[in-house]
N, C-alpha and C. Protein backbone atom coordinates (compact mmCIF):
# COMPACT_ATOMS: atom_id res chain seq x y z
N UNK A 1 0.82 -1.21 0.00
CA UNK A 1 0.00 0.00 0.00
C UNK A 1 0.86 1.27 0.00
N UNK A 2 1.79 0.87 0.47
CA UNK A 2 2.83 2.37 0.45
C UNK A 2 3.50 2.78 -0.80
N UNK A 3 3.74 4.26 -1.47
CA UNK A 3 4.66 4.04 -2.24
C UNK A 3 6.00 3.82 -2.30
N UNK A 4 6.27 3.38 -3.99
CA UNK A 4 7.57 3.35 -3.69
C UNK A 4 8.81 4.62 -3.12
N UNK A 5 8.39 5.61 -3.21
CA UNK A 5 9.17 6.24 -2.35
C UNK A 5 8.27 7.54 -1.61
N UNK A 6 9.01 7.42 -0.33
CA UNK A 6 8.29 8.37 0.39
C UNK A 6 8.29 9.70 0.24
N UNK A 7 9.17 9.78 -0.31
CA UNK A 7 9.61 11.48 -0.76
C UNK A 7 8.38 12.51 -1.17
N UNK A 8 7.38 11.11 -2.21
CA UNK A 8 6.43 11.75 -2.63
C UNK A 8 4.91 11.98 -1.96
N UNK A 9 5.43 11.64 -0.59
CA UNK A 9 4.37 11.60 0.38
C UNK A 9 4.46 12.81 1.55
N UNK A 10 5.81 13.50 0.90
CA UNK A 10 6.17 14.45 2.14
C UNK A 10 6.58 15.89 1.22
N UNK A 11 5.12 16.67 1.45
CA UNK A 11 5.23 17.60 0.50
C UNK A 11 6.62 19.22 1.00
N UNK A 12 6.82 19.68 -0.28
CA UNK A 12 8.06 20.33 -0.04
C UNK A 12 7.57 21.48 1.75
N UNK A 13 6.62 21.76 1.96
CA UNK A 13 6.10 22.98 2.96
C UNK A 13 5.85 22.16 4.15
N UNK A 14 6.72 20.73 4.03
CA UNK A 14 6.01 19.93 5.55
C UNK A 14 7.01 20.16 6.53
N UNK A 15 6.42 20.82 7.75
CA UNK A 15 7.59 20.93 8.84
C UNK A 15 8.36 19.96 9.24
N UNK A 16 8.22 18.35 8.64
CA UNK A 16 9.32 17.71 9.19
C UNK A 16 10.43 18.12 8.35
N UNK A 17 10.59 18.59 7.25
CA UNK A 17 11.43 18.74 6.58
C UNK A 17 12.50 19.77 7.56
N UNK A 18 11.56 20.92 8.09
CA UNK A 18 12.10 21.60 8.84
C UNK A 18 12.90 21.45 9.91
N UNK A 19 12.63 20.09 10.41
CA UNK A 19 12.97 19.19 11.60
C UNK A 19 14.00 18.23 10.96
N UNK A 20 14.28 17.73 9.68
CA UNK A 20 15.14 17.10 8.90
C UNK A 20 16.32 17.84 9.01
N UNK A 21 16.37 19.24 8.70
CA UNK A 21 17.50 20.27 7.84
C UNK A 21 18.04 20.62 9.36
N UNK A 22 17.32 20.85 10.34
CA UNK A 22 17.57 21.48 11.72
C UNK A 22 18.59 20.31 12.10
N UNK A 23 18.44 18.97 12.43
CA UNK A 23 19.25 17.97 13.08
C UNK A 23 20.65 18.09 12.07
N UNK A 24 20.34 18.28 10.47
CA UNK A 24 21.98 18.10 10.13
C UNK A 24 22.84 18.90 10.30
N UNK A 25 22.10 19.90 10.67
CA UNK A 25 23.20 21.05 10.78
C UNK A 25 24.05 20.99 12.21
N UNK A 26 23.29 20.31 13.29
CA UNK A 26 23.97 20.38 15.13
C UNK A 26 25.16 19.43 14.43
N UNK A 27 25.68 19.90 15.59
CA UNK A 27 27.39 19.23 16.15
C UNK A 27 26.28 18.08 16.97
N UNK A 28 26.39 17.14 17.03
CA UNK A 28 25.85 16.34 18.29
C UNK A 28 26.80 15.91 19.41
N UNK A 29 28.01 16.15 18.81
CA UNK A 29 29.05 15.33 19.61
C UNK A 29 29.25 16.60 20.45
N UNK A 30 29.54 17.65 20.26
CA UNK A 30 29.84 19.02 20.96
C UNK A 30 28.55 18.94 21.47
N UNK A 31 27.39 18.79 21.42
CA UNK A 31 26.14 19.04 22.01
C UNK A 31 26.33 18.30 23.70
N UNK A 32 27.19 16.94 23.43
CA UNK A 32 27.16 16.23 24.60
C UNK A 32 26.25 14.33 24.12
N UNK A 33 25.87 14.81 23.42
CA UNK A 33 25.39 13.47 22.45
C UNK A 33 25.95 12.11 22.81
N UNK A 34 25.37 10.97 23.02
CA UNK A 34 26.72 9.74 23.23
C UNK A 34 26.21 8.90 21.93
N UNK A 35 27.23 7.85 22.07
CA UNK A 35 27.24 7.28 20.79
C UNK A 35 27.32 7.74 19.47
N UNK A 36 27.76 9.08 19.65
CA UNK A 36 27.63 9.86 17.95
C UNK A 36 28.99 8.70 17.07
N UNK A 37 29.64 8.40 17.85
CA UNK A 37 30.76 7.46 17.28
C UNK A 37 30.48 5.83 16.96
N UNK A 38 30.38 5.11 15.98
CA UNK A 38 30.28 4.14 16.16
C UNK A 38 30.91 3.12 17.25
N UNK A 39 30.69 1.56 17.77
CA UNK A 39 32.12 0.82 18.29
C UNK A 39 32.26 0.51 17.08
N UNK A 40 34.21 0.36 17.19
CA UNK A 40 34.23 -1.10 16.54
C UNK A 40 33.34 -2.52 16.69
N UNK A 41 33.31 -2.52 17.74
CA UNK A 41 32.65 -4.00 17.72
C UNK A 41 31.33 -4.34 18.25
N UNK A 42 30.19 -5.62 17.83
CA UNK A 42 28.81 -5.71 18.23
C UNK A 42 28.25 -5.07 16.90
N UNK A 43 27.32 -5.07 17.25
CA UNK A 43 25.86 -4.50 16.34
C UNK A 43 25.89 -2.83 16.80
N UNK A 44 25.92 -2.20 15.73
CA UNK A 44 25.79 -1.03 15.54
C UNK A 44 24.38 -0.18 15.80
N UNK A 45 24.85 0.82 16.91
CA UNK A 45 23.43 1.03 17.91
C UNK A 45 22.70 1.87 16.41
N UNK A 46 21.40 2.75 16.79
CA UNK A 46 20.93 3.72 15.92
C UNK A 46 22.10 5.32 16.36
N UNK A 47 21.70 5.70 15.40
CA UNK A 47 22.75 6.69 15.09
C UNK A 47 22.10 7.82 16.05
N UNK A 48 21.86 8.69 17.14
CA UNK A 48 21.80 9.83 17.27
C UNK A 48 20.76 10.41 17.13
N UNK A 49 21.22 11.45 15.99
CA UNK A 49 20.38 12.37 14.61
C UNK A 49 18.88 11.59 14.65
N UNK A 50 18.90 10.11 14.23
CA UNK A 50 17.89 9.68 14.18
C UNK A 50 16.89 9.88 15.40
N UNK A 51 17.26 9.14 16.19
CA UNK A 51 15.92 9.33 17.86
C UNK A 51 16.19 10.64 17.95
N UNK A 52 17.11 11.56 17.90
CA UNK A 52 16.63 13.12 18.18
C UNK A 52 15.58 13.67 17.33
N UNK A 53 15.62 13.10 15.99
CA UNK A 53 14.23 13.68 15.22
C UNK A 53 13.09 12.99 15.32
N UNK A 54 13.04 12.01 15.68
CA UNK A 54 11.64 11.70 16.29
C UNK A 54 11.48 12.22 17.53
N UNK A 55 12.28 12.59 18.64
CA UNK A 55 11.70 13.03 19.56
C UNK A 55 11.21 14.84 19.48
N UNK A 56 12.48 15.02 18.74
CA UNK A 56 11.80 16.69 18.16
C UNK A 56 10.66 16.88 17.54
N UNK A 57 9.95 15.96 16.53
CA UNK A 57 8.45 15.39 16.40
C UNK A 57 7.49 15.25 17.21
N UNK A 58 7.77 14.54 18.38
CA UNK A 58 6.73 14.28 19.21
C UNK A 58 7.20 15.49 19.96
N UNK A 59 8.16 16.24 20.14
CA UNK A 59 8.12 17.77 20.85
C UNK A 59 7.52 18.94 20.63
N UNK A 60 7.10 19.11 18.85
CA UNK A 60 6.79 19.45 18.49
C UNK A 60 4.55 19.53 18.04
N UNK A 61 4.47 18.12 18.08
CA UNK A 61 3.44 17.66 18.00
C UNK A 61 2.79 16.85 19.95
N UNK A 62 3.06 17.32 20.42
CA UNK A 62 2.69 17.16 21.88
C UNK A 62 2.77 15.41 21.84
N UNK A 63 4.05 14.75 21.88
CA UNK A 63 3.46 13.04 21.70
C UNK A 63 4.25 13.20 22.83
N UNK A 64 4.34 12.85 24.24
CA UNK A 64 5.18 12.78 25.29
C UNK A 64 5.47 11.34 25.59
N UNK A 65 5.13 10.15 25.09
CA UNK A 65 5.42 8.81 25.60
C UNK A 65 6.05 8.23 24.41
N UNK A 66 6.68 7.67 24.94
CA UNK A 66 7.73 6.69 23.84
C UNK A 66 7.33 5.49 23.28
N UNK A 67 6.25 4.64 24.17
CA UNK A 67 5.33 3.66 23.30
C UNK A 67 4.75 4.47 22.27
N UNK A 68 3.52 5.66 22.32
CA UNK A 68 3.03 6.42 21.32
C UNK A 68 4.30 6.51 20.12
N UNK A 69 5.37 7.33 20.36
CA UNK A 69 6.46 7.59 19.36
C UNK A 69 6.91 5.87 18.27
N UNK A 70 7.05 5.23 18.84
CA UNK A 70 7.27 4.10 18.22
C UNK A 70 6.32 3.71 17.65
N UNK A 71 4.68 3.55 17.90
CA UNK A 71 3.55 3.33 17.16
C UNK A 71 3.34 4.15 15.78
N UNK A 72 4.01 5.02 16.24
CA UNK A 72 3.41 6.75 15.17
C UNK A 72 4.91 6.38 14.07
N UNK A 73 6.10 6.30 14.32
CA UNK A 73 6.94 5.50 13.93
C UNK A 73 6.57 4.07 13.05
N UNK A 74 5.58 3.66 12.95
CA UNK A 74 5.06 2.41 12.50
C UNK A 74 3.80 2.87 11.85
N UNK A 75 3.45 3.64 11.54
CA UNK A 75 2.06 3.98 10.75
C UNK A 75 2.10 5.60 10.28
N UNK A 76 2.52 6.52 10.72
CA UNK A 76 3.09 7.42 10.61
C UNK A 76 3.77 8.33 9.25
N UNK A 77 3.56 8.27 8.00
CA UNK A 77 4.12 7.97 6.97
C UNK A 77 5.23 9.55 7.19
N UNK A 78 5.07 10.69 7.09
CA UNK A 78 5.56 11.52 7.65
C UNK A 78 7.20 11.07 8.45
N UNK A 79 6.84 10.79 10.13
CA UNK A 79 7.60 10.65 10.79
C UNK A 79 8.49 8.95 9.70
N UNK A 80 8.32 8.47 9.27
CA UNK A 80 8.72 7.49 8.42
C UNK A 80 9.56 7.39 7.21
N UNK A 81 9.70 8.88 7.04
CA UNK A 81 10.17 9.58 6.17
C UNK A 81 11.34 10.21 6.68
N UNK A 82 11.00 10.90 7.87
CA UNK A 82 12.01 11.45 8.88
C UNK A 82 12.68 10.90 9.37
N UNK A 83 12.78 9.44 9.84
CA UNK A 83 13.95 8.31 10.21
C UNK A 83 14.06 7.49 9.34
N UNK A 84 13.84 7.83 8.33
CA UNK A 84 14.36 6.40 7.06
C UNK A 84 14.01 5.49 7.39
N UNK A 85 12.60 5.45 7.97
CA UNK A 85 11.61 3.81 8.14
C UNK A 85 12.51 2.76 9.13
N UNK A 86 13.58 3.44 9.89
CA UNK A 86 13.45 3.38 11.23
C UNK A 86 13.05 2.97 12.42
N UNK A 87 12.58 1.74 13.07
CA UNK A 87 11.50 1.23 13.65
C UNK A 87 12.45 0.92 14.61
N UNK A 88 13.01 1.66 16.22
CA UNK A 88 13.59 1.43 17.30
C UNK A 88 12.67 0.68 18.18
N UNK A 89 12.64 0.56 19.10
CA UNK A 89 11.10 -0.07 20.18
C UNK A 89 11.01 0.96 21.18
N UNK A 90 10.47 1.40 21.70
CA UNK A 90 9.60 2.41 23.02
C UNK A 90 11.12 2.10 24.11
N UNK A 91 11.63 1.16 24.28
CA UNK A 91 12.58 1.15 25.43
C UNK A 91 14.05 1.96 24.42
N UNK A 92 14.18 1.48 24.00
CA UNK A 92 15.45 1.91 23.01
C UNK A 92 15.72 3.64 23.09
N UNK A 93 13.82 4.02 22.95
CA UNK A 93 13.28 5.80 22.82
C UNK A 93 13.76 6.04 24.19
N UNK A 94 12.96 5.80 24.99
CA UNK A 94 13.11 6.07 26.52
C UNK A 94 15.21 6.19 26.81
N UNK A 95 15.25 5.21 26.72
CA UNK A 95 16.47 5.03 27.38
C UNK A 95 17.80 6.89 26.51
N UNK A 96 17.46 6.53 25.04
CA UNK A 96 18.17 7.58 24.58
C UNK A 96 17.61 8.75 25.49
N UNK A 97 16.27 8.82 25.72
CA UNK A 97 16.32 9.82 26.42
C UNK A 97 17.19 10.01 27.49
N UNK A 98 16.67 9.55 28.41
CA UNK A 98 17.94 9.55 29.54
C UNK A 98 19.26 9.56 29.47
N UNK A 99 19.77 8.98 28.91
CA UNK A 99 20.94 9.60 28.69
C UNK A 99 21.43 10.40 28.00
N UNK A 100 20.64 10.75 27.29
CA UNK A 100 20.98 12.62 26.69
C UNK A 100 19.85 13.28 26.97
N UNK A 101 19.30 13.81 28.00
CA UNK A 101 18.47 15.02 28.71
C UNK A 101 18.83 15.88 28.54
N UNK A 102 20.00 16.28 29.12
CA UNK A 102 20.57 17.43 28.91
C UNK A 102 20.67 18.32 27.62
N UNK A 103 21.49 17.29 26.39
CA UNK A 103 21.67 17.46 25.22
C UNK A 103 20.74 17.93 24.46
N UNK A 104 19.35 16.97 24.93
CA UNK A 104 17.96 17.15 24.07
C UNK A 104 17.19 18.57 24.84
N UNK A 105 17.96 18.96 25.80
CA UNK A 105 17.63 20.11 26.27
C UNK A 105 17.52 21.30 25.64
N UNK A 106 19.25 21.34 25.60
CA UNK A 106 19.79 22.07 24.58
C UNK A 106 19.60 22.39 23.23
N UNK A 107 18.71 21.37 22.45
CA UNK A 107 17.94 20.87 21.21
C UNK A 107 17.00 21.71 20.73
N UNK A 108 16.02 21.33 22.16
CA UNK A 108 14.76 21.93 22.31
C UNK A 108 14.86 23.18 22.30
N UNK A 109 15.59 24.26 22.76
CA UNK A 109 15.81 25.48 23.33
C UNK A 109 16.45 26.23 21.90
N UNK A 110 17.23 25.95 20.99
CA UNK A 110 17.87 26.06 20.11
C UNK A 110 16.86 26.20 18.68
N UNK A 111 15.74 25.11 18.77
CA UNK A 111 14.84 25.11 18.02
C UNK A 111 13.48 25.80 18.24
N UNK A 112 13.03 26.32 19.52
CA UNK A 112 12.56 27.33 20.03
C UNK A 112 13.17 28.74 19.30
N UNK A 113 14.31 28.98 19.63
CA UNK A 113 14.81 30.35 19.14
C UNK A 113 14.84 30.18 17.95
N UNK A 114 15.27 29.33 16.94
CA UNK A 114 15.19 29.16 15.31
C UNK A 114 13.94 29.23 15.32
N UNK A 115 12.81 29.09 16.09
CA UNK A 115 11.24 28.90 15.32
C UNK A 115 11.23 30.54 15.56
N UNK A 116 11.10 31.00 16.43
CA UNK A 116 10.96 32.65 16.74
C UNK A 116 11.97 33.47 15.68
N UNK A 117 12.67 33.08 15.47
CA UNK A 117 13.80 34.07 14.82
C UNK A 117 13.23 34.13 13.01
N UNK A 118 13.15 33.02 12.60
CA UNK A 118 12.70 32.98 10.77
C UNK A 118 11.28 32.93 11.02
N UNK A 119 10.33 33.05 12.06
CA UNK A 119 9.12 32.44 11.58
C UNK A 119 8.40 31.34 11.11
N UNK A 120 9.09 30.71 11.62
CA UNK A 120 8.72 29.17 11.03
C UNK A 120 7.19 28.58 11.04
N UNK A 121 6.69 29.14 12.37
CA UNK A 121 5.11 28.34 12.33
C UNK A 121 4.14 29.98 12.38
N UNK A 122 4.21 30.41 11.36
CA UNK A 122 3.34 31.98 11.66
C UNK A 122 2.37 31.14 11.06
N UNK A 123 1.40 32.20 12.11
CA UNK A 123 0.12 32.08 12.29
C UNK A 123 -0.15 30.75 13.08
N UNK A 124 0.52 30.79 13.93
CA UNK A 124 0.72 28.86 14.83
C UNK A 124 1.19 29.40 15.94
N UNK A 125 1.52 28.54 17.37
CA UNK A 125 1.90 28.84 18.54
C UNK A 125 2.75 27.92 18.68
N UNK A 126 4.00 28.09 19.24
CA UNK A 126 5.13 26.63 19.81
C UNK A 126 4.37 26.40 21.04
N UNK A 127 4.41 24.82 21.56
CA UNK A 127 3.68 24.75 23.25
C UNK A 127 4.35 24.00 23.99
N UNK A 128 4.88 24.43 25.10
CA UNK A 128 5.44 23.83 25.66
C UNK A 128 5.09 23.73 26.99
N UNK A 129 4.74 22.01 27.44
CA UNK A 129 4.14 22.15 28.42
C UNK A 129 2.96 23.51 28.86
N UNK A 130 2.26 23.82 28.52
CA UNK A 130 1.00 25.01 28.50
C UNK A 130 2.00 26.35 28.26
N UNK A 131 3.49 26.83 28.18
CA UNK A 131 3.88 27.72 28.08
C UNK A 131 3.59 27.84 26.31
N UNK A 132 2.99 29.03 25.77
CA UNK A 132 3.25 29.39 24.51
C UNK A 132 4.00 30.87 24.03
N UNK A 133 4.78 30.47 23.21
CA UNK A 133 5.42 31.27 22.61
C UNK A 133 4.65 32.16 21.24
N UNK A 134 4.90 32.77 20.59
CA UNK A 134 4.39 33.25 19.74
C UNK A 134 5.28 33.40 18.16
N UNK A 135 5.16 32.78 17.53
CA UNK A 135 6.29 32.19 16.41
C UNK A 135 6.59 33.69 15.19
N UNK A 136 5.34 35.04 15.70
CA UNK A 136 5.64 36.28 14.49
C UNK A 136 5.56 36.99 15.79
N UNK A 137 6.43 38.40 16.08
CA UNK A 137 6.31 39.62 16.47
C UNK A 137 5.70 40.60 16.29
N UNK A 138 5.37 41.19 17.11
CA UNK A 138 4.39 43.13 17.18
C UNK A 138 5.18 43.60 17.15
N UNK A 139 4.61 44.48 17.90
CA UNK A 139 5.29 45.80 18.66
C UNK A 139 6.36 45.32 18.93
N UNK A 140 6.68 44.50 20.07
CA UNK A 140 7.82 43.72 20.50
C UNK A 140 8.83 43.59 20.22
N UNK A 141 9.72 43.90 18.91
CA UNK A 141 10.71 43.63 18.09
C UNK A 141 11.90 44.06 19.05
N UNK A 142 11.79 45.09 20.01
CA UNK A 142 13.18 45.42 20.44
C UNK A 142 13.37 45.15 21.72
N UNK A 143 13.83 43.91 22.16
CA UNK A 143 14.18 42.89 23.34
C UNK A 143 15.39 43.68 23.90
N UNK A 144 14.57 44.23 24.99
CA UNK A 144 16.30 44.47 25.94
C UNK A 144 16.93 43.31 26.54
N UNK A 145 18.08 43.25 26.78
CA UNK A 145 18.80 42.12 27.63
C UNK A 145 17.76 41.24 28.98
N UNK A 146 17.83 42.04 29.43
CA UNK A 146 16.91 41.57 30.57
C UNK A 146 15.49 40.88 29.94
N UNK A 147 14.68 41.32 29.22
CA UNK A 147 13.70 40.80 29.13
C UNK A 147 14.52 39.08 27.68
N UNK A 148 15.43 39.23 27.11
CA UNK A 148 15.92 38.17 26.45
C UNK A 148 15.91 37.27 27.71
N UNK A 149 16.43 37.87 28.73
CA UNK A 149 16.95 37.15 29.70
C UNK A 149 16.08 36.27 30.32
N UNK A 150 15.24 36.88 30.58
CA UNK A 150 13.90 36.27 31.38
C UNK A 150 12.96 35.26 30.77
N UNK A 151 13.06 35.58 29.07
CA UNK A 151 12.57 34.85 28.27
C UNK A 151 13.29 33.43 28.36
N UNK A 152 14.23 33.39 28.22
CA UNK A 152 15.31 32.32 28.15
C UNK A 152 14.78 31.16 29.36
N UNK A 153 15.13 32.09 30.23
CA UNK A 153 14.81 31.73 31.70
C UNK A 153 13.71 30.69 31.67
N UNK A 154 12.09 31.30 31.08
CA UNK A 154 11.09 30.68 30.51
C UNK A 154 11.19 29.40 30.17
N UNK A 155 12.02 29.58 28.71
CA UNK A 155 11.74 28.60 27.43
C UNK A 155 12.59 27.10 28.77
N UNK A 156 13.78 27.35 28.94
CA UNK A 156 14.79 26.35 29.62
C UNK A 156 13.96 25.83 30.61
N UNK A 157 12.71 26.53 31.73
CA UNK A 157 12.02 26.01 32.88
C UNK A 157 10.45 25.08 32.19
N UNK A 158 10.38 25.90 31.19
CA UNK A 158 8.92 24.93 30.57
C UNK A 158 9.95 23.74 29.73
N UNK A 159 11.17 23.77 29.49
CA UNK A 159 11.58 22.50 28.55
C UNK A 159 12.00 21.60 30.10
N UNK A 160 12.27 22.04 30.64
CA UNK A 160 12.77 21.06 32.07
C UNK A 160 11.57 20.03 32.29
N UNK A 161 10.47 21.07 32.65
CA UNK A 161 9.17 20.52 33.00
C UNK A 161 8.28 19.37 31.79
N UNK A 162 8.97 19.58 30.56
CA UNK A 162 8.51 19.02 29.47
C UNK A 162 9.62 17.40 29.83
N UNK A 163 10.60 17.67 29.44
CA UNK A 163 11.26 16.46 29.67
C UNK A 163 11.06 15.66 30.66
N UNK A 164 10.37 16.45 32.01
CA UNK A 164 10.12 15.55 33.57
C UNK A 164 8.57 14.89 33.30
N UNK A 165 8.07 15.13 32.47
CA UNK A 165 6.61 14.83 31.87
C UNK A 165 6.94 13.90 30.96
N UNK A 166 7.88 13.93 29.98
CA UNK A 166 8.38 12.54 29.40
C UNK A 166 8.48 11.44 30.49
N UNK A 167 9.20 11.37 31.32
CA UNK A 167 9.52 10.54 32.08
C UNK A 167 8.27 9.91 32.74
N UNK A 168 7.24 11.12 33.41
CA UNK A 168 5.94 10.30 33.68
C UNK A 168 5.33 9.41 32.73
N UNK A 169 5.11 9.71 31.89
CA UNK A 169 4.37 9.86 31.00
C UNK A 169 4.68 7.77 30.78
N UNK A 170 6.25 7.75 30.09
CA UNK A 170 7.06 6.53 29.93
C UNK A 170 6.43 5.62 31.30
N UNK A 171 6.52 6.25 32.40
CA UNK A 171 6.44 5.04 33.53
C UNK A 171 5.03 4.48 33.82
N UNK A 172 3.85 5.54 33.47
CA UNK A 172 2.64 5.30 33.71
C UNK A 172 2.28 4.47 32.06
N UNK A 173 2.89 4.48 31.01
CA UNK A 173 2.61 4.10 29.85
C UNK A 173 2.88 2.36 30.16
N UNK A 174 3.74 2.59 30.72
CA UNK A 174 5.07 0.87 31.12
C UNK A 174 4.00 0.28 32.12
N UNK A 175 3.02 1.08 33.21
CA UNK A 175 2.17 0.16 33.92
C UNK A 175 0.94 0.12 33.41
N UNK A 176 0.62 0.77 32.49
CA UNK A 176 -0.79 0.29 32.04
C UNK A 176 -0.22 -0.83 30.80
N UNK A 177 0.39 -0.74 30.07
CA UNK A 177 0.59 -1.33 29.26
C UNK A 177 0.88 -3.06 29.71
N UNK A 178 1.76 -3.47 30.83
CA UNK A 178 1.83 -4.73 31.60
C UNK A 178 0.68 -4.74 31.88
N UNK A 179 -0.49 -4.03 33.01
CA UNK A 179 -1.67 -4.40 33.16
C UNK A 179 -2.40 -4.80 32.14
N UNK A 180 -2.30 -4.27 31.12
CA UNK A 180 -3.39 -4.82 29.84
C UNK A 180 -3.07 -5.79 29.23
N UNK A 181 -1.46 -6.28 29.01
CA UNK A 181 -0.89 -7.98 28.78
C UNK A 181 -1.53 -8.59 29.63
N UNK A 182 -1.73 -8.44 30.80
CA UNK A 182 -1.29 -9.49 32.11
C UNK A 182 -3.14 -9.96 32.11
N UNK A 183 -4.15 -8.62 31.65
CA UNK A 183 -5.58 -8.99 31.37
C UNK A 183 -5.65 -9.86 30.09
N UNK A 184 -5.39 -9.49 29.79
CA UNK A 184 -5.24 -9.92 27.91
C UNK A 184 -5.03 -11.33 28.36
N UNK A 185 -3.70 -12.38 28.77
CA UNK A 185 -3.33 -12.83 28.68
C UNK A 185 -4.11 -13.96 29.63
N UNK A 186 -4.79 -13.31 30.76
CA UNK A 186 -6.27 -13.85 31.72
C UNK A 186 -7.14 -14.69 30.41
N UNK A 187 -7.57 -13.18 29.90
CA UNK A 187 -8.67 -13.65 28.75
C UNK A 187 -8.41 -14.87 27.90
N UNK A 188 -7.25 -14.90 27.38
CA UNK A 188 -7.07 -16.11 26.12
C UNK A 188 -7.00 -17.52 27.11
N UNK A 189 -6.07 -17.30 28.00
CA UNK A 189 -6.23 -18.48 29.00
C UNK A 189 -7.76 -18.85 29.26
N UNK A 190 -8.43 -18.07 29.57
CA UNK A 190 -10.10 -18.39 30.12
C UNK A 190 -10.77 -19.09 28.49
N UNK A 191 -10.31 -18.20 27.79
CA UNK A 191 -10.92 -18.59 25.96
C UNK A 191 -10.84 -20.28 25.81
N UNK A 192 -9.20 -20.31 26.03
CA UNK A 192 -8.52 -21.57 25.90
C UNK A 192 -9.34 -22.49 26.41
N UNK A 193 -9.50 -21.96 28.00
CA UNK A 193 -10.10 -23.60 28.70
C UNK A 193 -11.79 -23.21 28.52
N UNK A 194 -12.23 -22.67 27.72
CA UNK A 194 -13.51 -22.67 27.46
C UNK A 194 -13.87 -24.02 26.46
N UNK A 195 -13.24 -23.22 25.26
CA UNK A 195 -13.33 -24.13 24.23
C UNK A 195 -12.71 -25.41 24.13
N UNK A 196 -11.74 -25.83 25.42
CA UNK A 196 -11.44 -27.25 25.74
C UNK A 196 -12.70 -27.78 26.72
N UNK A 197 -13.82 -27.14 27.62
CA UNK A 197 -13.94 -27.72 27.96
C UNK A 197 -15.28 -28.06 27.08
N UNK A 198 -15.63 -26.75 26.33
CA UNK A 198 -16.93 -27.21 25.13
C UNK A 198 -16.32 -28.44 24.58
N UNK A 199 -15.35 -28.57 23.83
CA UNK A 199 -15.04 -29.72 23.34
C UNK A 199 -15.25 -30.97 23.72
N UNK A 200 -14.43 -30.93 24.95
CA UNK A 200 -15.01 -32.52 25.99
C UNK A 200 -16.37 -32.76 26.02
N UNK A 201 -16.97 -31.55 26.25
CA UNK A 201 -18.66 -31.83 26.21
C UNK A 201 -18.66 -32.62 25.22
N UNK A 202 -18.72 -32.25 24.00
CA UNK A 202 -19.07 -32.59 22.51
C UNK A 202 -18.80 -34.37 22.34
N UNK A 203 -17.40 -34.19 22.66
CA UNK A 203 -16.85 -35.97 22.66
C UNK A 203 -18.06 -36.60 23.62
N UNK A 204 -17.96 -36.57 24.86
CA UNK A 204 -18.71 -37.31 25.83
C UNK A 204 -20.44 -37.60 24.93
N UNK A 205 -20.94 -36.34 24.83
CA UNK A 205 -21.98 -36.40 23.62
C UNK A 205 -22.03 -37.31 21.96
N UNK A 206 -21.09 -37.80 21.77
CA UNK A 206 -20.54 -38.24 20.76
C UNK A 206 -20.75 -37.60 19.06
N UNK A 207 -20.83 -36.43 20.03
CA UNK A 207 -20.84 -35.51 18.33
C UNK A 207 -20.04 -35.09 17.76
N UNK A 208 -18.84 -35.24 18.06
CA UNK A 208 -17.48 -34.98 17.36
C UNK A 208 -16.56 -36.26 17.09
């Protein structure tokens, strides 16, 4: 059902593109990034660049859980396009997080000021955690230090609070998700010895 190439599914005005061009340009390794280096040896992890643009996706598009990101990753044609069809698992997401928080901090905050500075989403709002920014200027155009300052201040305390909401988000996702195996897995068992014990009926009856 898909075509043969996605290219033609991701029109030239689509903000992932925007989110494409943004990741090649960072240093990741100067960012604080790990693994930007391959090992020599083992299976070669995912690269970086990659889970940072899906998570700049779901940063962008309010997806805060990493099961969601991997689903949307799998049906997603867009984001599918954006990791070169790409398919990590929800733990793989999570975990990059954590160990580059910081980095993806720095990400977030960087792409905040690039959205404010060219205009990127006019006539749109960036949201972060309920803080919104405003992506075109008024009156406003002439930022004294102090008020840059305070702004900053802002964007870095709503991205803190955004990343600590990832983390909920992952742990409450991880216990509903076992609860609904662990039901699930009730059910087929109960299915199972249903239709074994209809069966025995049937034999004893000699209709089978």
């Amino acid at each position: 059902m898909f075509p043969e190439r996605l290219e033609d599914c991701v029109g030239e005005d689509n903000p992932v593109r925007v989110i494409d061009a943004f990741v090649a340009q960072l240093e990741l390794r100067k960012l604080g990034f790990a693994a930007v280096d391959p090992k020599a040896t083992g299976r070669p992890a995912y690269h970086p660049a990659v889970l940072l643009k899906r998570y700049i996706y779901g940063y962008v598009n309010r997806i805060q859980s990493s099961r969601r990101l991997e689903r949307e990753c799998q049906r997603n044609v867009k984001l599918m396009w954006l990791t070169e069809r790409l398919t990590p698992d929800f733990k793989t997401i999570a975990d990059f997080r954590k160990d580059n928080g910081a980095a993806i901090g720095k990400v977030c905050r960087e792409l905040v000021l690039l959205c404010r500075r060219f205009g990127l989403f006019s006539e749109a709002m960036i949201a972060i955690d309920g803080s919104k920014f405003k992506a075109v200027n008024n009156r406003d155009k002439n930022f004294t230090p102090a008020k840059m300052k305070r702004r900053m201040e802002q964007i870095e305390k709503s991205i803190d609070r955004y990343l600590g909401q990832l983390d909920s988000a992952d742990r409450e996702a991880s216990t509903v998700a076992e609860a609904k195996t662990s039901r699930l897995k009730d059910k087929i068992a109960a299915l199972k010895d249903g239709v074994c014990q209809h069966s025995c009926r049937l034999n004893l009856c000699g209709l089978v």
